[in-house]
PDB file of N, CA and C in Angstrom:
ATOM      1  N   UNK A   1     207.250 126.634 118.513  1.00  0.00           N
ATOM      2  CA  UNK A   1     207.234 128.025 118.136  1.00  0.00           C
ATOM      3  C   UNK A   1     205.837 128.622 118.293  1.00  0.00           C
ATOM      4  N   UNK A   2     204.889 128.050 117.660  1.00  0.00           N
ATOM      5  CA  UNK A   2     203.233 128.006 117.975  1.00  0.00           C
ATOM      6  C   UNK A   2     202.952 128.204 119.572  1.00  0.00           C
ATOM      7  N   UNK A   3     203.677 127.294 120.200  1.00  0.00           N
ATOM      8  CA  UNK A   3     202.756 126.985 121.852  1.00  0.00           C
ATOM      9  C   UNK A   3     203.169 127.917 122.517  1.00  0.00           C
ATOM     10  N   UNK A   4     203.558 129.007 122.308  1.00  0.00           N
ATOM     11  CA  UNK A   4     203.687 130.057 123.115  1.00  0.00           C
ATOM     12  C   UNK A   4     202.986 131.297 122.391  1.00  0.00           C
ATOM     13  N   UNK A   5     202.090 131.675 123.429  1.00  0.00           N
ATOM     14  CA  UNK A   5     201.222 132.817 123.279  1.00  0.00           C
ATOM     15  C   UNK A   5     201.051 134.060 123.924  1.00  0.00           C
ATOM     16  N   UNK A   6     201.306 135.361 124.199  1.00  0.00           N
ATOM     17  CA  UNK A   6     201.050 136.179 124.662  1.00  0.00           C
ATOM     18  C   UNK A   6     200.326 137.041 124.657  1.00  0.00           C
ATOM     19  N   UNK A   7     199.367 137.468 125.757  1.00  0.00           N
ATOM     20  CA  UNK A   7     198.342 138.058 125.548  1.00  0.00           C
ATOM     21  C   UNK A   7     198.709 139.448 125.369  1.00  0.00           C
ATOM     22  N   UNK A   8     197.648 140.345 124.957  1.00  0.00           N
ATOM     23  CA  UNK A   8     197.587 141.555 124.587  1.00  0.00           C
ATOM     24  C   UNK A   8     198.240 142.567 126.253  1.00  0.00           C
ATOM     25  N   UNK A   9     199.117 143.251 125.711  1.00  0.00           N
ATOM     26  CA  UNK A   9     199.180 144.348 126.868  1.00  0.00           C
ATOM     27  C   UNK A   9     198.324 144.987 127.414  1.00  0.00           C
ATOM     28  N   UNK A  10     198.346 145.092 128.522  1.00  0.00           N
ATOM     29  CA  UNK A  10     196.749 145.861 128.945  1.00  0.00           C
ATOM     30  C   UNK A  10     195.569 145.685 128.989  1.00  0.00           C
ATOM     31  N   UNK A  11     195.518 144.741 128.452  1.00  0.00           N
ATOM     32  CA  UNK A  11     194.069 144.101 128.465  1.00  0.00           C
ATOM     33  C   UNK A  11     193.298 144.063 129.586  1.00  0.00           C
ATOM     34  N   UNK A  12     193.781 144.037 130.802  1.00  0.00           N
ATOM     35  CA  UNK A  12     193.159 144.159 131.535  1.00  0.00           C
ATOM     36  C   UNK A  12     192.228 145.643 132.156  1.00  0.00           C
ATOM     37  N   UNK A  13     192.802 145.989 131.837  1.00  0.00           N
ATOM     38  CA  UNK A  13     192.519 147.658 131.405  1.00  0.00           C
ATOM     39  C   UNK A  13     191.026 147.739 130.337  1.00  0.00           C
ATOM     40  N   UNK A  14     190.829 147.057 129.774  1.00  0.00           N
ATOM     41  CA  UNK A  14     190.069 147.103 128.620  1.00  0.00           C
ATOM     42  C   UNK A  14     188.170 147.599 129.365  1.00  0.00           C
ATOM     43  N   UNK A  15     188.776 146.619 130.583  1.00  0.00           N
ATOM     44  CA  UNK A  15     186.750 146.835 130.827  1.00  0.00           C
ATOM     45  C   UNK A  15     186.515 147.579 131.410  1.00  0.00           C
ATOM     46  N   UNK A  16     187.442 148.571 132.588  1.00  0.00           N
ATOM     47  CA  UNK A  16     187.292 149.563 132.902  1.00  0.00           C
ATOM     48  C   UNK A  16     187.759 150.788 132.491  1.00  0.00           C
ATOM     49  N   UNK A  17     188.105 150.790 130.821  1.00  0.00           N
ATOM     50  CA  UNK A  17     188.652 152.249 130.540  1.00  0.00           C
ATOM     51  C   UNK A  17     187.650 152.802 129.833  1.00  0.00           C
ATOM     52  N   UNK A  18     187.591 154.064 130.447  1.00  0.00           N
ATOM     53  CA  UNK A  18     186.535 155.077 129.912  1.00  0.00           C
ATOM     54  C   UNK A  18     187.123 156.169 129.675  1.00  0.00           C
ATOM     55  N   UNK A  19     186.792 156.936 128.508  1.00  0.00           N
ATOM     56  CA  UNK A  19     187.386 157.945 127.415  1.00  0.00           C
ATOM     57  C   UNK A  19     186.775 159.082 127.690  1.00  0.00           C
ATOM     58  N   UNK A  20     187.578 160.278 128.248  1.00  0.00           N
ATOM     59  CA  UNK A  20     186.373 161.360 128.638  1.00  0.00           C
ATOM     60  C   UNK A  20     187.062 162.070 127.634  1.00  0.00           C
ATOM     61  N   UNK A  21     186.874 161.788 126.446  1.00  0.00           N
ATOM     62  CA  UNK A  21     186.895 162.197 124.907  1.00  0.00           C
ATOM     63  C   UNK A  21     185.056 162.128 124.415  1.00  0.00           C
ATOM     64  N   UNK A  22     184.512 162.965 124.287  1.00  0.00           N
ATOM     65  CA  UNK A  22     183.205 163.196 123.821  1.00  0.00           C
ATOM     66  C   UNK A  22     183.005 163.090 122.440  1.00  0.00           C
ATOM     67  N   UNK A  23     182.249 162.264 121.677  1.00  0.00           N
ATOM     68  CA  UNK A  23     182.444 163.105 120.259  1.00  0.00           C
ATOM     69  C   UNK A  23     181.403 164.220 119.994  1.00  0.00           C
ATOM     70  N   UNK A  24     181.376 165.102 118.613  1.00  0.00           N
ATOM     71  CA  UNK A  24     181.083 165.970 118.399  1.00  0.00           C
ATOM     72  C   UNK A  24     179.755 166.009 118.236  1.00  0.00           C
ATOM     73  N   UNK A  25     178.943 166.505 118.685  1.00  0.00           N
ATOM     74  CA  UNK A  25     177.317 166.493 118.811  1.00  0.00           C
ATOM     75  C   UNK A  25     177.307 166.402 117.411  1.00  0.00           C
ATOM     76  N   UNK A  26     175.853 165.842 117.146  1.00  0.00           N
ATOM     77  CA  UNK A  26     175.471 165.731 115.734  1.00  0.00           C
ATOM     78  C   UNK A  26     174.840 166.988 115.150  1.00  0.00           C
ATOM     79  N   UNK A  27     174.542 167.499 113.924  1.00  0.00           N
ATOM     80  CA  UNK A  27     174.738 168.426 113.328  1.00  0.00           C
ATOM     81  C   UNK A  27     172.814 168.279 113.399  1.00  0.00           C
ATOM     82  N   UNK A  28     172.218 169.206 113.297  1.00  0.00           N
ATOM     83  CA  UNK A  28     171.047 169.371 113.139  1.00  0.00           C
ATOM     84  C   UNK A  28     170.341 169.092 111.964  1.00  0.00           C
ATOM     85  N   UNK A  29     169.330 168.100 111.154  1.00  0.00           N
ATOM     86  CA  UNK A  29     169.079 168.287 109.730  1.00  0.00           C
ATOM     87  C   UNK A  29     168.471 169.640 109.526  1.00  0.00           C
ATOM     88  N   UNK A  30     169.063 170.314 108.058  1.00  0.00           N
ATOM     89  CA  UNK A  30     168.145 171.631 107.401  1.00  0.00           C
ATOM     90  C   UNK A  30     166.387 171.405 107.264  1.00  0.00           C
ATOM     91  N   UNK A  31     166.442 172.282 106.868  1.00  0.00           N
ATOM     92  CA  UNK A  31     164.808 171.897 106.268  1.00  0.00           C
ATOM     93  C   UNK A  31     164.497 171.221 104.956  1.00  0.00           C
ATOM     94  N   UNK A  32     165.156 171.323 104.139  1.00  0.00           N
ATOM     95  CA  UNK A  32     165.644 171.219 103.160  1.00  0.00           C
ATOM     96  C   UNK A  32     166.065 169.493 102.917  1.00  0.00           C
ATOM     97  N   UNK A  33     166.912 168.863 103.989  1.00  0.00           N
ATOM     98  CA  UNK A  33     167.164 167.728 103.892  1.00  0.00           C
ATOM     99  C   UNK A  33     165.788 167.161 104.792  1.00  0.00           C
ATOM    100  N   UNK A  34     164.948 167.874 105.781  1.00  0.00           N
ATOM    101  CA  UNK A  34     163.753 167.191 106.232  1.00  0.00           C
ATOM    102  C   UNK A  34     162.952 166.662 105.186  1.00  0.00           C
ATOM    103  N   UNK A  35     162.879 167.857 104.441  1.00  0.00           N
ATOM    104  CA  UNK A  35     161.617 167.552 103.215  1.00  0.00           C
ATOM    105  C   UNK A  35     162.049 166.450 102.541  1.00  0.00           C
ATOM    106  N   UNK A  36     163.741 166.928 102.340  1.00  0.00           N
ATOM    107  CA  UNK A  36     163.638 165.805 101.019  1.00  0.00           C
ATOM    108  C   UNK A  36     163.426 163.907 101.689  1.00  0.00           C
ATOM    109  N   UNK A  37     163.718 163.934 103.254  1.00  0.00           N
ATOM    110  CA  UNK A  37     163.206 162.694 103.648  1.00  0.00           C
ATOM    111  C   UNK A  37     161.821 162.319 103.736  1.00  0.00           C
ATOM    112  N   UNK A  38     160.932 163.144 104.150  1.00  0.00           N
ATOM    113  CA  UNK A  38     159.917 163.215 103.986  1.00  0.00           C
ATOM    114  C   UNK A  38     159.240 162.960 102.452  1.00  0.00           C
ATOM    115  N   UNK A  39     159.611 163.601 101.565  1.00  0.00           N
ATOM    116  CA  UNK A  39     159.212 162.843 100.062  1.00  0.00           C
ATOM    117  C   UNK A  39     159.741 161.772  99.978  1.00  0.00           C
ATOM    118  N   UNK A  40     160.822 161.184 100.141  1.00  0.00           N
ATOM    119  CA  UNK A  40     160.977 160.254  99.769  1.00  0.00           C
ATOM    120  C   UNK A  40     160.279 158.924 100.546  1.00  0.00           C
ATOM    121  N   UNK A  41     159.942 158.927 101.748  1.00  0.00           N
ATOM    122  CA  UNK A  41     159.342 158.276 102.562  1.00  0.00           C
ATOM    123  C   UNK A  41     157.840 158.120 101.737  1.00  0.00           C
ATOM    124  N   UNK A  42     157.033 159.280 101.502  1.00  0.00           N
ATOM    125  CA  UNK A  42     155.705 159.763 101.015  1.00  0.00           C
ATOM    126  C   UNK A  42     155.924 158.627  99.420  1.00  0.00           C
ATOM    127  N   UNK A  43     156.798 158.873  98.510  1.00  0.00           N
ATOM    128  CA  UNK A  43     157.149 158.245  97.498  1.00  0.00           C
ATOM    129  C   UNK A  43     157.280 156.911  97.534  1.00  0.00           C
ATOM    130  N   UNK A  44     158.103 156.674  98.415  1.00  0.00           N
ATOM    131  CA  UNK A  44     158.112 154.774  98.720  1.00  0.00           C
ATOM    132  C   UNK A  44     156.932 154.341  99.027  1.00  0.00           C
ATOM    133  N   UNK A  45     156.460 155.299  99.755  1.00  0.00           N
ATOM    134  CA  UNK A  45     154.719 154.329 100.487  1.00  0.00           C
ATOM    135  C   UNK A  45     153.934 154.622  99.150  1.00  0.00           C
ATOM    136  N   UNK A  46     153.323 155.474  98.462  1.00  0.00           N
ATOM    137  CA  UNK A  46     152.782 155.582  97.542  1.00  0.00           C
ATOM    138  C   UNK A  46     153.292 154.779  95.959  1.00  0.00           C
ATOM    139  N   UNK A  47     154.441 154.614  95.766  1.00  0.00           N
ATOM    140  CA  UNK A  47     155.045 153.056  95.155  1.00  0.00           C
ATOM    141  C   UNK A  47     154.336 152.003  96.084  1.00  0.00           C
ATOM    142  N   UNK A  48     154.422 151.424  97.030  1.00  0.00           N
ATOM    143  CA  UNK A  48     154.117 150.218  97.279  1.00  0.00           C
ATOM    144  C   UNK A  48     152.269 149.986  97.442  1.00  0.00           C
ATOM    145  N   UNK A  49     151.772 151.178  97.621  1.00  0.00           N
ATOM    146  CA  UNK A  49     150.301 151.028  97.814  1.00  0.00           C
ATOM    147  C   UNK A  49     149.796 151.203  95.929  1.00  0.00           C
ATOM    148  N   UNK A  50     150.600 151.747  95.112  1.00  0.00           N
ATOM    149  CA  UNK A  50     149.854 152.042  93.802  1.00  0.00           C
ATOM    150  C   UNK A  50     150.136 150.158  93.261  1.00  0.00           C
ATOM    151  N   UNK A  51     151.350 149.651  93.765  1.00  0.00           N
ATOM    152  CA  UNK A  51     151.804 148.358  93.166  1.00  0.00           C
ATOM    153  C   UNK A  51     150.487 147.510  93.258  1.00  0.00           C
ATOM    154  N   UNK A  52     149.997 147.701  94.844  1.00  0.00           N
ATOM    155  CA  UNK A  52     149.263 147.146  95.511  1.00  0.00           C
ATOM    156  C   UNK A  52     147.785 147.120  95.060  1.00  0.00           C
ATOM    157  N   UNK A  53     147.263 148.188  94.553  1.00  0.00           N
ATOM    158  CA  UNK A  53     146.462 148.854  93.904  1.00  0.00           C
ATOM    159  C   UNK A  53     146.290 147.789  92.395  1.00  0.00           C
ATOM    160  N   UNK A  54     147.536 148.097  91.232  1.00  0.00           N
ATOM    161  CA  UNK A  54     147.225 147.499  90.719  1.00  0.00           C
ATOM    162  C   UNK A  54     147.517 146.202  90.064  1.00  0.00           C
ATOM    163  N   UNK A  55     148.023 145.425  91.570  1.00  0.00           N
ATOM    164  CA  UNK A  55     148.344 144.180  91.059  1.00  0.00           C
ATOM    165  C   UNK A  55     147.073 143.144  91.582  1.00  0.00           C
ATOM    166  N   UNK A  56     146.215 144.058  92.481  1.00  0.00           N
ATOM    167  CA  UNK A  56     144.958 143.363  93.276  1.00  0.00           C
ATOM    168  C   UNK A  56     144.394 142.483  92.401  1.00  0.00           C
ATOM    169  N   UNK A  57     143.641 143.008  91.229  1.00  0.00           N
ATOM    170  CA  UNK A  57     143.405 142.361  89.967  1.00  0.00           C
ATOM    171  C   UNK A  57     143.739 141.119  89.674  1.00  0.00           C
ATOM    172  N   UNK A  58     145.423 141.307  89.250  1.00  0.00           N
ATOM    173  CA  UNK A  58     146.079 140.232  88.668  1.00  0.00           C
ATOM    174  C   UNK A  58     145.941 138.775  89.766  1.00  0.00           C
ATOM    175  N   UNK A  59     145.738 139.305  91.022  1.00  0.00           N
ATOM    176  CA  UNK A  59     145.467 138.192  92.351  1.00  0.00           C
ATOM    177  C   UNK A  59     144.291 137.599  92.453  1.00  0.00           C
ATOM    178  N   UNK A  60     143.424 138.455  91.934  1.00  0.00           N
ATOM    179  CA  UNK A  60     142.227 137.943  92.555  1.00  0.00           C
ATOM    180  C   UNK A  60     141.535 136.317  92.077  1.00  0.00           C
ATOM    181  N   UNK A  61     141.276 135.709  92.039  1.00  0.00           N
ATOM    182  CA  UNK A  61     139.933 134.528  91.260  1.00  0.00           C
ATOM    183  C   UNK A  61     139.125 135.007  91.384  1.00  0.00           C
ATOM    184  N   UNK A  62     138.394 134.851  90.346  1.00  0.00           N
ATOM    185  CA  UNK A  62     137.231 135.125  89.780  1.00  0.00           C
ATOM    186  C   UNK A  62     136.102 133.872  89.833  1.00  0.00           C
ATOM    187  N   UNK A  63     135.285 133.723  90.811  1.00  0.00           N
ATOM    188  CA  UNK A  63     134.619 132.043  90.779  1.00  0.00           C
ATOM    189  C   UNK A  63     133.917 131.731  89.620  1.00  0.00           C
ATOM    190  N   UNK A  64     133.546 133.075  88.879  1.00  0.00           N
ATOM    191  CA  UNK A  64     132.256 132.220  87.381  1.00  0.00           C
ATOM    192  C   UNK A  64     132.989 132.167  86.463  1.00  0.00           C
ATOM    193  N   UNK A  65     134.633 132.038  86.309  1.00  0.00           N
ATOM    194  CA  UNK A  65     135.542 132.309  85.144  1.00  0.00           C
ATOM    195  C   UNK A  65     136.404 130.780  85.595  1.00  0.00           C
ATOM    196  N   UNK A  66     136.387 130.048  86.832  1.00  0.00           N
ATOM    197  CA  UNK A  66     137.043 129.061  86.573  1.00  0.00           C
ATOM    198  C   UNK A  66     136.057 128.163  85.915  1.00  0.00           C
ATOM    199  N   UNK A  67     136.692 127.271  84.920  1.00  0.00           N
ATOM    200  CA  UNK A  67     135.998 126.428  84.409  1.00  0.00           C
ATOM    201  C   UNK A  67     134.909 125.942  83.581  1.00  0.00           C
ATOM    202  N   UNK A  68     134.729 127.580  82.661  1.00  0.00           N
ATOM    203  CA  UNK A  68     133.232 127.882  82.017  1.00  0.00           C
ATOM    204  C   UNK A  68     134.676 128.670  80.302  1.00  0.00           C
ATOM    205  N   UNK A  69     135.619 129.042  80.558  1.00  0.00           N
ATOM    206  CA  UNK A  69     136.259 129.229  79.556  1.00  0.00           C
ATOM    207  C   UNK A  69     136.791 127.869  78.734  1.00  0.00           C
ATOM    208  N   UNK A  70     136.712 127.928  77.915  1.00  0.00           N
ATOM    209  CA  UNK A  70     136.940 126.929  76.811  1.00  0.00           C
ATOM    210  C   UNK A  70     137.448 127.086  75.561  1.00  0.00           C
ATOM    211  N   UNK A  71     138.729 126.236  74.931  1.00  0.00           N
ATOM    212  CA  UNK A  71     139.315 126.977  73.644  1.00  0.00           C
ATOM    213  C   UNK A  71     138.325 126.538  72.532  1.00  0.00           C
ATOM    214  N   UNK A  72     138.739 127.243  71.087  1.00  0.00           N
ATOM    215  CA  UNK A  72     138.196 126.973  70.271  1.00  0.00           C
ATOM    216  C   UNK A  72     138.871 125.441  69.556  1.00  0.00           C
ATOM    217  N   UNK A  73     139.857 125.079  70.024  1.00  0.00           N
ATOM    218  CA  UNK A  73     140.180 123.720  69.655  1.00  0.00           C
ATOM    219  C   UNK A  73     139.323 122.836  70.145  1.00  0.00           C
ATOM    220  N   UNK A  74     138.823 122.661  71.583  1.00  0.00           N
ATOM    221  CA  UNK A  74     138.010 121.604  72.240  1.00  0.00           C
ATOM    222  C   UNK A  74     136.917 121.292  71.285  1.00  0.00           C
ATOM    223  N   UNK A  75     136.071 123.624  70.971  1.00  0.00           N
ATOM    224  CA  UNK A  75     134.603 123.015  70.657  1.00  0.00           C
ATOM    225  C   UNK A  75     134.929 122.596  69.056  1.00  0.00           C
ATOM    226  N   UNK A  76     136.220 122.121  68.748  1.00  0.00           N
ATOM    227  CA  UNK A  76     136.312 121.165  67.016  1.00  0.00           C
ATOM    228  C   UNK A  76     136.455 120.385  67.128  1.00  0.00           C
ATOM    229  N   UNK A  77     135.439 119.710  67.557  1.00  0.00           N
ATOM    230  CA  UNK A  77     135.625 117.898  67.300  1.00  0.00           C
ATOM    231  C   UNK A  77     135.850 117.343  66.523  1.00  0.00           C
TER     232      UNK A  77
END
């Protein structure tokens, strides 16, 4: 029942059919929707550079701070 297969009708048709159906030109953006891409673009970059800004800090090493801090448990002998 399985071993018999038939292919699709027409298929052969498939690689040379071309649709002189156009679709509908795209609509122009307002000004209105420019801007608002434009802020939001301006907004994302200014999020990722303020992150950047102030997580620099939290990254950095500090070379005269490794290894010169010490708790107050150690200096109780």
């Amino acid at each position: 029942m399985f071993g018999r297969r038939e292919s699709v009708p027409f298929a052969f048709l498939s690689d040379e059919f071309r649709s002189n159906v156009m679709p509908p030109p795209r609509e122009r953006a307002s000004a209105g929707e420019l801007a608002g891409r434009w802020l939001l673009g301006i907004c994302v970059v200014a999020g990722l550079v303020g992150s950047l800004v102030i997580g620099m800090p939290a990254l950095s090493t500090d070379g005269s701070a490794t290894g010169t801090e010490h708790s107050e448990a150690s200096d109780k002998r």
